[in-house]
PDB file of N, CA and C in Angstrom:
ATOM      1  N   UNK A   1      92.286 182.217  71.226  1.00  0.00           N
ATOM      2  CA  UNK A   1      91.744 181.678  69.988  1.00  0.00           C
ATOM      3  C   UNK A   1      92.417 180.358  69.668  1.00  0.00           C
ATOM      4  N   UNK A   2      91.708 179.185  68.907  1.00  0.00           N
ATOM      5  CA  UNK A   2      92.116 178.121  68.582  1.00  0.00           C
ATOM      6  C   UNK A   2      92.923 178.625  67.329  1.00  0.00           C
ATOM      7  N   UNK A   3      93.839 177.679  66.956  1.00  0.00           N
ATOM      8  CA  UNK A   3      94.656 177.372  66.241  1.00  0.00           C
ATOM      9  C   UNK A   3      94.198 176.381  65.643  1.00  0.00           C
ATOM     10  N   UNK A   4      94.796 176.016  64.034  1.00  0.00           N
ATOM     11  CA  UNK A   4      94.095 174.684  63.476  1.00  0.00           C
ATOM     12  C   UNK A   4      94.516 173.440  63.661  1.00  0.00           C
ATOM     13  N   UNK A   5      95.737 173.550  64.776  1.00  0.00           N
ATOM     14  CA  UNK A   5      96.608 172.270  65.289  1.00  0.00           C
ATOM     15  C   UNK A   5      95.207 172.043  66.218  1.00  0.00           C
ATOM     16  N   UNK A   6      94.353 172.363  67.390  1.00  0.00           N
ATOM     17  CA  UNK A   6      93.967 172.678  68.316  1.00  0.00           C
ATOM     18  C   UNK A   6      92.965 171.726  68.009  1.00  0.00           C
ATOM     19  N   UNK A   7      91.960 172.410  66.949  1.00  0.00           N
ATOM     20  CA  UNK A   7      90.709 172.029  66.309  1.00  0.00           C
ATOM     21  C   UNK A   7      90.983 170.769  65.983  1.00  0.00           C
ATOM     22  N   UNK A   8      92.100 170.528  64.872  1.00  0.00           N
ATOM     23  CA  UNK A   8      92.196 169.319  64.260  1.00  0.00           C
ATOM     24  C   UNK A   8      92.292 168.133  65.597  1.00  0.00           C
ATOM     25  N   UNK A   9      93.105 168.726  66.732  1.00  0.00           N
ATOM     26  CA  UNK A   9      92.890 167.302  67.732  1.00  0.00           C
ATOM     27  C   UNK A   9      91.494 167.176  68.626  1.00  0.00           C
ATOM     28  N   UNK A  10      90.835 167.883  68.425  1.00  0.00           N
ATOM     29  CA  UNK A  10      89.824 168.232  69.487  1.00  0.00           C
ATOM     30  C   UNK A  10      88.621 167.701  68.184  1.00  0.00           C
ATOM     31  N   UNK A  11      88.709 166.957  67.086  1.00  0.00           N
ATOM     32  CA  UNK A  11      88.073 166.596  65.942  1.00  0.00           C
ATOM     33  C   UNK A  11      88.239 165.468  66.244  1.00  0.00           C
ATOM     34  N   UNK A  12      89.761 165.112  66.262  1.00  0.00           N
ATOM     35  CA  UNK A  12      90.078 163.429  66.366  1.00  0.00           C
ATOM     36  C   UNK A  12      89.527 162.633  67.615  1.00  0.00           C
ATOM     37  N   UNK A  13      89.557 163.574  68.526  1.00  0.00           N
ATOM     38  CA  UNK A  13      89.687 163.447  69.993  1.00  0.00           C
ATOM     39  C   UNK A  13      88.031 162.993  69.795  1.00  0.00           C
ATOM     40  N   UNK A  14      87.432 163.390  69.882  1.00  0.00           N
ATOM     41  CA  UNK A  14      85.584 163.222  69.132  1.00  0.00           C
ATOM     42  C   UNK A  14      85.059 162.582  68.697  1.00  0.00           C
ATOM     43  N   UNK A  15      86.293 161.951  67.474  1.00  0.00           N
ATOM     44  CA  UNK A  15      85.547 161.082  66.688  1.00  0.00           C
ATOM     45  C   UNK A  15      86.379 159.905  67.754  1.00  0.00           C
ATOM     46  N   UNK A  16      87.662 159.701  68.308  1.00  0.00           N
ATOM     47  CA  UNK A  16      87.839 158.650  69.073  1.00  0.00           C
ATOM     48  C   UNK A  16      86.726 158.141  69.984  1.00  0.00           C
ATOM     49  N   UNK A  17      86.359 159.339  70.875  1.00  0.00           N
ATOM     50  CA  UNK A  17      85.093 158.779  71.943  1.00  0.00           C
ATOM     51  C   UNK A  17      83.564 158.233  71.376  1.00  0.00           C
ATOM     52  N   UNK A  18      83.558 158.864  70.223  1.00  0.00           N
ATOM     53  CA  UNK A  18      82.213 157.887  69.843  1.00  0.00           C
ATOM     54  C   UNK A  18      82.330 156.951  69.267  1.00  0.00           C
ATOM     55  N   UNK A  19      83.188 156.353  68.321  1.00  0.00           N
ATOM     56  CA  UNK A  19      83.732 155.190  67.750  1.00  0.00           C
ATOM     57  C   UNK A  19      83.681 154.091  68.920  1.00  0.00           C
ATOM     58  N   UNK A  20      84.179 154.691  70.044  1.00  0.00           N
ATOM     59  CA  UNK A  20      84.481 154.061  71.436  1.00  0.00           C
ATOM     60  C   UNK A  20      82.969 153.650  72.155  1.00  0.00           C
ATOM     61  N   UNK A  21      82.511 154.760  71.880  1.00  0.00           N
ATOM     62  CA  UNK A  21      81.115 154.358  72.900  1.00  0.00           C
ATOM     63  C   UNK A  21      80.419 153.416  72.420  1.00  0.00           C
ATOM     64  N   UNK A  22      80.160 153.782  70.576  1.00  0.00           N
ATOM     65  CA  UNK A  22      79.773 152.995  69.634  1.00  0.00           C
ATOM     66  C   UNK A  22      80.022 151.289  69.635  1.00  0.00           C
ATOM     67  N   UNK A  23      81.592 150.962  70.207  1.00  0.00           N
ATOM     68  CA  UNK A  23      81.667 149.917  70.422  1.00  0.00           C
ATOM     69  C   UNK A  23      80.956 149.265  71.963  1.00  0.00           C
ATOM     70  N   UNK A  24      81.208 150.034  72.654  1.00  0.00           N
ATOM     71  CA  UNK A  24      80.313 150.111  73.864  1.00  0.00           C
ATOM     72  C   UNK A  24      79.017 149.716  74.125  1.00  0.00           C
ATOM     73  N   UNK A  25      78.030 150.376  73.054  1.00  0.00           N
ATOM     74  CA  UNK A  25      76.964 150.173  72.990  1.00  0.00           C
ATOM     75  C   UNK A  25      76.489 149.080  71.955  1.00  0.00           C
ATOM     76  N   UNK A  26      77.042 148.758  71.186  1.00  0.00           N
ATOM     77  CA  UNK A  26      76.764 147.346  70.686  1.00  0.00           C
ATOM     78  C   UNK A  26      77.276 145.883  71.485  1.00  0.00           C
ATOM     79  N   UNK A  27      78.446 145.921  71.913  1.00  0.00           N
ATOM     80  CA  UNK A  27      79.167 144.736  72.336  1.00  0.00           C
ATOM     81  C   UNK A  27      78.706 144.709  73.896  1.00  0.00           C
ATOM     82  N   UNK A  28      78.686 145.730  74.790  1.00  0.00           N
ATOM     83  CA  UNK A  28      77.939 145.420  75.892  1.00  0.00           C
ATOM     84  C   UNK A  28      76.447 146.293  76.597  1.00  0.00           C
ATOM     85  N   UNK A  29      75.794 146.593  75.266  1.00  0.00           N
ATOM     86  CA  UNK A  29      74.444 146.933  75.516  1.00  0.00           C
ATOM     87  C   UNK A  29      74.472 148.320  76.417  1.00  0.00           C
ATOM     88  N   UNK A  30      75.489 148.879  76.296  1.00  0.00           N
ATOM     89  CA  UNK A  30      74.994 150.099  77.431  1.00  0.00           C
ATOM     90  C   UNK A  30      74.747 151.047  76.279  1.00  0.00           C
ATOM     91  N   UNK A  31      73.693 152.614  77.139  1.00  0.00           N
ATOM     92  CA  UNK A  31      73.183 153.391  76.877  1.00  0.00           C
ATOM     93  C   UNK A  31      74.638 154.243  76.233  1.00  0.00           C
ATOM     94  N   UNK A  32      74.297 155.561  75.481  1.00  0.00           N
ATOM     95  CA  UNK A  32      75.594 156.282  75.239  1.00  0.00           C
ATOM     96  C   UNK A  32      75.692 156.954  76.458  1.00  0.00           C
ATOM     97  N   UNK A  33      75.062 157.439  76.906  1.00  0.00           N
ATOM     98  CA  UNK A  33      75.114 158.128  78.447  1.00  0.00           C
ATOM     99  C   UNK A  33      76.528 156.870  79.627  1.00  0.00           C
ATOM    100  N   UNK A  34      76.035 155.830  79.813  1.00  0.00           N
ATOM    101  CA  UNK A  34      76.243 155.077  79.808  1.00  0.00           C
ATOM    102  C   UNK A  34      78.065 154.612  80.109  1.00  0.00           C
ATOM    103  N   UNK A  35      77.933 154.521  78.355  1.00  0.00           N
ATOM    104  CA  UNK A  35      79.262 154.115  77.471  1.00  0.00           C
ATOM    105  C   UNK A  35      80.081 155.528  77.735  1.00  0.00           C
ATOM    106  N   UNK A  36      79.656 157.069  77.722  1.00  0.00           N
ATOM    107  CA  UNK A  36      80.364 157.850  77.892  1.00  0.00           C
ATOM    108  C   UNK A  36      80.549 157.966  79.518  1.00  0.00           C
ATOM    109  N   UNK A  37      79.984 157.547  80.397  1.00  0.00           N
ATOM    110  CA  UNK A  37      80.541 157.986  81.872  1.00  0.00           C
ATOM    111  C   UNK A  37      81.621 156.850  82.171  1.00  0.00           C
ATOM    112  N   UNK A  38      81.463 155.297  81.698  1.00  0.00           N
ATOM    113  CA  UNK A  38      82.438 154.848  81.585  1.00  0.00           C
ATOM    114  C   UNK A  38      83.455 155.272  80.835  1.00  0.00           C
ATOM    115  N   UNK A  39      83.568 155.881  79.992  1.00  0.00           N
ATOM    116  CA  UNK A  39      85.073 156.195  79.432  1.00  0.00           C
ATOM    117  C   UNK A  39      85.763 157.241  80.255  1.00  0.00           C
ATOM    118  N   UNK A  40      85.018 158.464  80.746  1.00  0.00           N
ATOM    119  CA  UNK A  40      85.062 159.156  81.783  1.00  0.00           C
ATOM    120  C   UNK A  40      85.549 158.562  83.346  1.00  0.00           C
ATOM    121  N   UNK A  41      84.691 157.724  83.600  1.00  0.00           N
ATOM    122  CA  UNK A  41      85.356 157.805  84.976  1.00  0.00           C
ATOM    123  C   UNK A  41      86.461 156.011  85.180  1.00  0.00           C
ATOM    124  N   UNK A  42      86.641 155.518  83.922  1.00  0.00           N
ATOM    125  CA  UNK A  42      87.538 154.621  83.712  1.00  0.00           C
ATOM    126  C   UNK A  42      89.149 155.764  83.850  1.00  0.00           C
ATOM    127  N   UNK A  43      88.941 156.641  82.840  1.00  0.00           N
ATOM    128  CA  UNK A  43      89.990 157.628  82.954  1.00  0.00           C
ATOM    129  C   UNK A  43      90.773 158.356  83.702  1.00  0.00           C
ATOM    130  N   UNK A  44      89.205 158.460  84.393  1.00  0.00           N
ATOM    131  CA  UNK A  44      89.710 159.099  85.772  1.00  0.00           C
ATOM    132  C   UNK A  44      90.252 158.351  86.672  1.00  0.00           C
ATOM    133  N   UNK A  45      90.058 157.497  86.842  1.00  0.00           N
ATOM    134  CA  UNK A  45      90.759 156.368  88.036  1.00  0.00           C
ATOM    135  C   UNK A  45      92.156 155.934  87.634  1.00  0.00           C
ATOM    136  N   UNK A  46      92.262 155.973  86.744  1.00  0.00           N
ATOM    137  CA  UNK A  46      93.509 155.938  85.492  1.00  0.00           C
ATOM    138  C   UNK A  46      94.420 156.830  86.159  1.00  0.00           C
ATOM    139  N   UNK A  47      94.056 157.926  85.611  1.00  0.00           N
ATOM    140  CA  UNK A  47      94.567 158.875  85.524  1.00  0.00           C
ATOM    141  C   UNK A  47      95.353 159.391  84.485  1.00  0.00           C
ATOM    142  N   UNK A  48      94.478 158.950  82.975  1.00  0.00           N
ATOM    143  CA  UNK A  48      95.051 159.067  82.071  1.00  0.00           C
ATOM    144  C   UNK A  48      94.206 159.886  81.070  1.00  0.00           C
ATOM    145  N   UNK A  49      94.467 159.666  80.096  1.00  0.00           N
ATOM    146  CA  UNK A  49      93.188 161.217  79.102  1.00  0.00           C
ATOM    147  C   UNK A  49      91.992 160.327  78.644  1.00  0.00           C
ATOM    148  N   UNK A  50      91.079 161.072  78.329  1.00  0.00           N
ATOM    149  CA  UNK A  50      89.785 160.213  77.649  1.00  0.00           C
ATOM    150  C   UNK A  50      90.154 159.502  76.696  1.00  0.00           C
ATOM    151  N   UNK A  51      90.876 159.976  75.811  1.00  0.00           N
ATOM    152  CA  UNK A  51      91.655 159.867  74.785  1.00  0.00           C
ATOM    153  C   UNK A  51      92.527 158.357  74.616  1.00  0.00           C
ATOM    154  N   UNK A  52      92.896 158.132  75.661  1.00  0.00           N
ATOM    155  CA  UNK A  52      93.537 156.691  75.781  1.00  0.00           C
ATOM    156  C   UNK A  52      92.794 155.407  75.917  1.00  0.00           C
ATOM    157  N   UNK A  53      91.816 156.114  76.902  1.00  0.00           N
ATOM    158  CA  UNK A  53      90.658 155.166  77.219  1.00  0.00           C
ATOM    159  C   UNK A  53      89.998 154.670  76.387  1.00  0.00           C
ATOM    160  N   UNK A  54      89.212 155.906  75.164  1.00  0.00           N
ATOM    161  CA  UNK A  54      88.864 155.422  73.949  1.00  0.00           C
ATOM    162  C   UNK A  54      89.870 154.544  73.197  1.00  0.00           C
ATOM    163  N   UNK A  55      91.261 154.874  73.052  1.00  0.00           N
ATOM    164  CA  UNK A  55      91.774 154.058  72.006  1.00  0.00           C
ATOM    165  C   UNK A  55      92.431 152.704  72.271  1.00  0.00           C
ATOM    166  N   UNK A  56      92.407 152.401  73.741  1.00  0.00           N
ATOM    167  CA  UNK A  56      92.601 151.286  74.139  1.00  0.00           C
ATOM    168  C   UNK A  56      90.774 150.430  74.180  1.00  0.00           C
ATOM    169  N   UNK A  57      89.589 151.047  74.123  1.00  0.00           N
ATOM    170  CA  UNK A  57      88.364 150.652  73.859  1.00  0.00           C
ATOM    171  C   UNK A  57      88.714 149.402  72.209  1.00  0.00           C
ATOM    172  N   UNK A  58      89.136 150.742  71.334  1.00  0.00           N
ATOM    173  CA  UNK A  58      88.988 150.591  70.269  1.00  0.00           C
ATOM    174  C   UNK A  58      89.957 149.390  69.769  1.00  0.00           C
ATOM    175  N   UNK A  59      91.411 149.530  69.939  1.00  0.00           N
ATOM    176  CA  UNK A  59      92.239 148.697  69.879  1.00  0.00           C
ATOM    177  C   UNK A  59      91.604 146.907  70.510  1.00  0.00           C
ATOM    178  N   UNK A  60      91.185 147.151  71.546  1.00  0.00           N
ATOM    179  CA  UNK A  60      90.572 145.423  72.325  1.00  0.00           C
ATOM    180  C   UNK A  60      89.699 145.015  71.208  1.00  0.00           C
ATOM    181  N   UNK A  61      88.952 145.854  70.569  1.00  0.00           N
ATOM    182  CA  UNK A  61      88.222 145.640  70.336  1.00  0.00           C
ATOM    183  C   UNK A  61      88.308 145.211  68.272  1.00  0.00           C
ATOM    184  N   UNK A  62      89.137 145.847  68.352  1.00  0.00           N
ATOM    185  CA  UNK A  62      89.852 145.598  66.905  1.00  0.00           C
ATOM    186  C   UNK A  62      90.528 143.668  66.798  1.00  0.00           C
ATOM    187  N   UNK A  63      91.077 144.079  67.829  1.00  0.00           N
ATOM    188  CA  UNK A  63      92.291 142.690  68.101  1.00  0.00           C
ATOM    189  C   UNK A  63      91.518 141.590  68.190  1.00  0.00           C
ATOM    190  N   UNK A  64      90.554 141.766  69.041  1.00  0.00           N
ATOM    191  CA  UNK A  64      89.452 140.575  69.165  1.00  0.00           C
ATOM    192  C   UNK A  64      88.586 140.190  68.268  1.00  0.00           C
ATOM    193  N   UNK A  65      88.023 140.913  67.041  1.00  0.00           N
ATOM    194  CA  UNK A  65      87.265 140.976  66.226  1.00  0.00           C
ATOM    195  C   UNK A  65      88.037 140.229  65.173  1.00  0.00           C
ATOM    196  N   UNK A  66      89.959 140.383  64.909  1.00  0.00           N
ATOM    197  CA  UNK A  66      90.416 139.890  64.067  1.00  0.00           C
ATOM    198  C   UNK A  66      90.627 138.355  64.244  1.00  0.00           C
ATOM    199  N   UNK A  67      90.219 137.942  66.060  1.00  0.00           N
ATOM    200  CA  UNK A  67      90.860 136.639  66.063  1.00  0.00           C
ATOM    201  C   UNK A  67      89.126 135.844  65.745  1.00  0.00           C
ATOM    202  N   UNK A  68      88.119 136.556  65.795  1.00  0.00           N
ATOM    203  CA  UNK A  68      87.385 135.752  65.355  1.00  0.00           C
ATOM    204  C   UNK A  68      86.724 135.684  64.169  1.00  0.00           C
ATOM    205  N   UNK A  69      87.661 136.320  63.026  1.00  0.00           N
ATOM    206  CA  UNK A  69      87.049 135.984  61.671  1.00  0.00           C
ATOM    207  C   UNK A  69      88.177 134.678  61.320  1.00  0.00           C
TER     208      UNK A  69
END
């Protein structure tokens, strides 16, 4: 059985990858299908969690957005 430590990351973890794809699919036009096999098999070659992948998505994408306002 889950625990509410469990749930609560497997919530965050969720909302990281679509935030992620979300940026994905606006800034370089891909499908969510798409935007999610890249975060997937970016990871995998990695060898790091989905989880990173998204938040290094998100972070580039933060940083860059601030240098052009």
């Amino acid at each position: 059985m889950y625990d509410y430590e469990d749930v609560r990351l497997l919530v965050e973890e969720i909302r990281l990858m679509n935030r992620a794809k979300l940026i994905l699919i606006k800034m370089r036009g891909m499908t969510e299908a798409d935007a999610h096999r890249f975060i997937i098999k970016t990871a995998m070659d990695r060898c790091v969690k989905k989880r990173a992948v998204a938040e290094e998505i998100i972070r580039y994408h933060e940083e860059h957005e601030e240098h052009e306002k």
